[in-house]
Protein backbone atom coordinates (compact mmCIF):
# COMPACT_ATOMS: atom_id res chain seq x y z
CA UNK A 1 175.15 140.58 90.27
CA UNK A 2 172.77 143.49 89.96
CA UNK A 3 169.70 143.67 91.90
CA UNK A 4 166.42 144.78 90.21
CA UNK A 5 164.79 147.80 92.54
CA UNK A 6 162.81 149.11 90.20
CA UNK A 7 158.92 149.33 91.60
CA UNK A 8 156.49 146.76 90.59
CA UNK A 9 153.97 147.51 88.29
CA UNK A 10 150.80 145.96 87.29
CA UNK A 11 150.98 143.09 84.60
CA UNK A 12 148.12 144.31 82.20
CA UNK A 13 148.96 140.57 81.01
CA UNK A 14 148.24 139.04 83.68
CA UNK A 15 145.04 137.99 85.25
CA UNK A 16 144.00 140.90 83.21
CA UNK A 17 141.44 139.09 80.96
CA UNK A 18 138.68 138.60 83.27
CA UNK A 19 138.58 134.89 83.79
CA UNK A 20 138.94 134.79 87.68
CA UNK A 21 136.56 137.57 87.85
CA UNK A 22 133.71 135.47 85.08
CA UNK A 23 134.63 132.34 87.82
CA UNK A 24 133.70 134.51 91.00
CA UNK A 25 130.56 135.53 88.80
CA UNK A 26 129.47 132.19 88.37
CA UNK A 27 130.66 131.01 92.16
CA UNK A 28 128.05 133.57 93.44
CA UNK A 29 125.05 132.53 91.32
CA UNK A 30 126.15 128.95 91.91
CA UNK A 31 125.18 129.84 95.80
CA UNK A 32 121.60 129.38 94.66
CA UNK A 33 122.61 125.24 94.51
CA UNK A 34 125.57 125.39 96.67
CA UNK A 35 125.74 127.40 100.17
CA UNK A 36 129.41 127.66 99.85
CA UNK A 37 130.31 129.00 96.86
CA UNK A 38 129.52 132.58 97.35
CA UNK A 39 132.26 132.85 100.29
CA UNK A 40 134.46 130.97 98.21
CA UNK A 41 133.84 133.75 95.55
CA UNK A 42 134.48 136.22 98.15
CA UNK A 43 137.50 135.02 99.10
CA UNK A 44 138.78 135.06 95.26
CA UNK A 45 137.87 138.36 95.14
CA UNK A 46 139.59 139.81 98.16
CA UNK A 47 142.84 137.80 97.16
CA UNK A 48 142.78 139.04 93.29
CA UNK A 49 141.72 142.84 93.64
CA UNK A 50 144.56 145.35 93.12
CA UNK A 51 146.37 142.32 90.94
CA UNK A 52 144.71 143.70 87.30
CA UNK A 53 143.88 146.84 85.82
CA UNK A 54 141.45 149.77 86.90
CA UNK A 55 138.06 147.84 85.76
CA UNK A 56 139.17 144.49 86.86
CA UNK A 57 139.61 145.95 90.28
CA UNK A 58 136.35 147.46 89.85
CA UNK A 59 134.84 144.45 89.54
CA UNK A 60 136.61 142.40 92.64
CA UNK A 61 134.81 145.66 94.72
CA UNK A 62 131.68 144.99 92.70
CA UNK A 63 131.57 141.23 93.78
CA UNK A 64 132.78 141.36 97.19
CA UNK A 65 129.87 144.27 97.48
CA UNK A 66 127.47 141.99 96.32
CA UNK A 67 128.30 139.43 98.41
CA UNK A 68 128.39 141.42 101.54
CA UNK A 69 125.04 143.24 100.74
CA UNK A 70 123.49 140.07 100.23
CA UNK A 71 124.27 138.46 103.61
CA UNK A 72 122.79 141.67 105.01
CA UNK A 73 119.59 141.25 102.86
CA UNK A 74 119.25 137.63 103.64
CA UNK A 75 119.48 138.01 107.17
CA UNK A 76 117.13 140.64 106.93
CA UNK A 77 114.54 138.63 104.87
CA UNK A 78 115.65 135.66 107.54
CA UNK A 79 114.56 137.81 110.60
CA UNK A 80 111.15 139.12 108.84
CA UNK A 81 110.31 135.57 107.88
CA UNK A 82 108.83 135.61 110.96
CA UNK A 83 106.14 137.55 109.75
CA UNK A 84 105.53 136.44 106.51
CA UNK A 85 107.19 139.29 104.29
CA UNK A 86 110.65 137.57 104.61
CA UNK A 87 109.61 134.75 102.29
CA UNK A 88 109.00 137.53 99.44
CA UNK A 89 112.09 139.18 100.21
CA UNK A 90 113.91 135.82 99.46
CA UNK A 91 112.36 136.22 96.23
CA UNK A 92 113.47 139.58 96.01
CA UNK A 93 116.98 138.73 97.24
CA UNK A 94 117.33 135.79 94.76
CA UNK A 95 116.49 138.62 91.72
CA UNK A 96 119.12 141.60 92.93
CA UNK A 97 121.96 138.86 93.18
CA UNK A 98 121.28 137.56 89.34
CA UNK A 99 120.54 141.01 88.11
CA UNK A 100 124.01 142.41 89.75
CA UNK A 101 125.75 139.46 88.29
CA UNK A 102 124.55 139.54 84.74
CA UNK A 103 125.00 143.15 84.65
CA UNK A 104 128.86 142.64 85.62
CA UNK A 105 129.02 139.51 83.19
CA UNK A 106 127.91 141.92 80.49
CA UNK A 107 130.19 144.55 81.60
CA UNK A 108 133.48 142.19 82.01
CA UNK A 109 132.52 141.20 78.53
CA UNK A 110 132.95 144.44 77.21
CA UNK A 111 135.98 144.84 79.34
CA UNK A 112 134.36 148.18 81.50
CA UNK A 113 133.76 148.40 84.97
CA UNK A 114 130.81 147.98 85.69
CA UNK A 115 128.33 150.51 86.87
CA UNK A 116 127.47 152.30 89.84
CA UNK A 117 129.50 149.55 91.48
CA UNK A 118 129.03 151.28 94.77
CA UNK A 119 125.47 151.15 94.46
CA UNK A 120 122.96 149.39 97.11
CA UNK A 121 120.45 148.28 94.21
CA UNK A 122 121.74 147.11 90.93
């Protein structure tokens, strides 16, 4: 019995399509309704990058970016709430996270990564 060594590559069959990464899409915008989703997104991401091709891993770093940024901005906006401006940035906050996601939507439907993923804006 012969033993396989030869090095693993990456399925492009696999979870190649984009589904989990569509589902982590819509677990962070579902964070609007439900507090946990988001982490549970997170998590998905962390646990699927390096699993697809190039642009699929670009967009597990795109998502997990988002969410991290966006804990920064919202405890930000929570610690100037204090003075009145947080309350806009909430607004603000709640605008950047559907932007970023509907920009990589439109980009994992056109299987690309998507842009300026390591940017602090959109």
């Amino acid at each position: 019995m012969q033993e396989d060594t030869s090095p693993i590559e990456r399925d492009p069959q696999g979870p190649a399509d984009g589904k989990i990464a569509l589902i982590i899409y819509v677990l962070i915008l579902a964070g609007f309704a439900v507090g946990i989703t988001p982490l549970i997104g997170v998590v998905m991401a962390y646990v699927y990058r390096g699993n697809g091709p190039v642009w699929l891993d670009a967009h597990y770093r795109y998502q997990i970016r988002t969410f991290w940024i966006g804990v920064l901005y919202f405890v930000l906006a929570s610690v100037l709430s204090l003075i009145a401006v947080g309350f806009v940035l909430y607004v603000l906050l709640a605008i950047w996270v559907v932007v970023r996601c509907v920009k990589g939507f439109q980009a994992l439907n056109e299987h690309r990564a998507p842009a300026n993923v390591d940017s602090w804006l959109w």
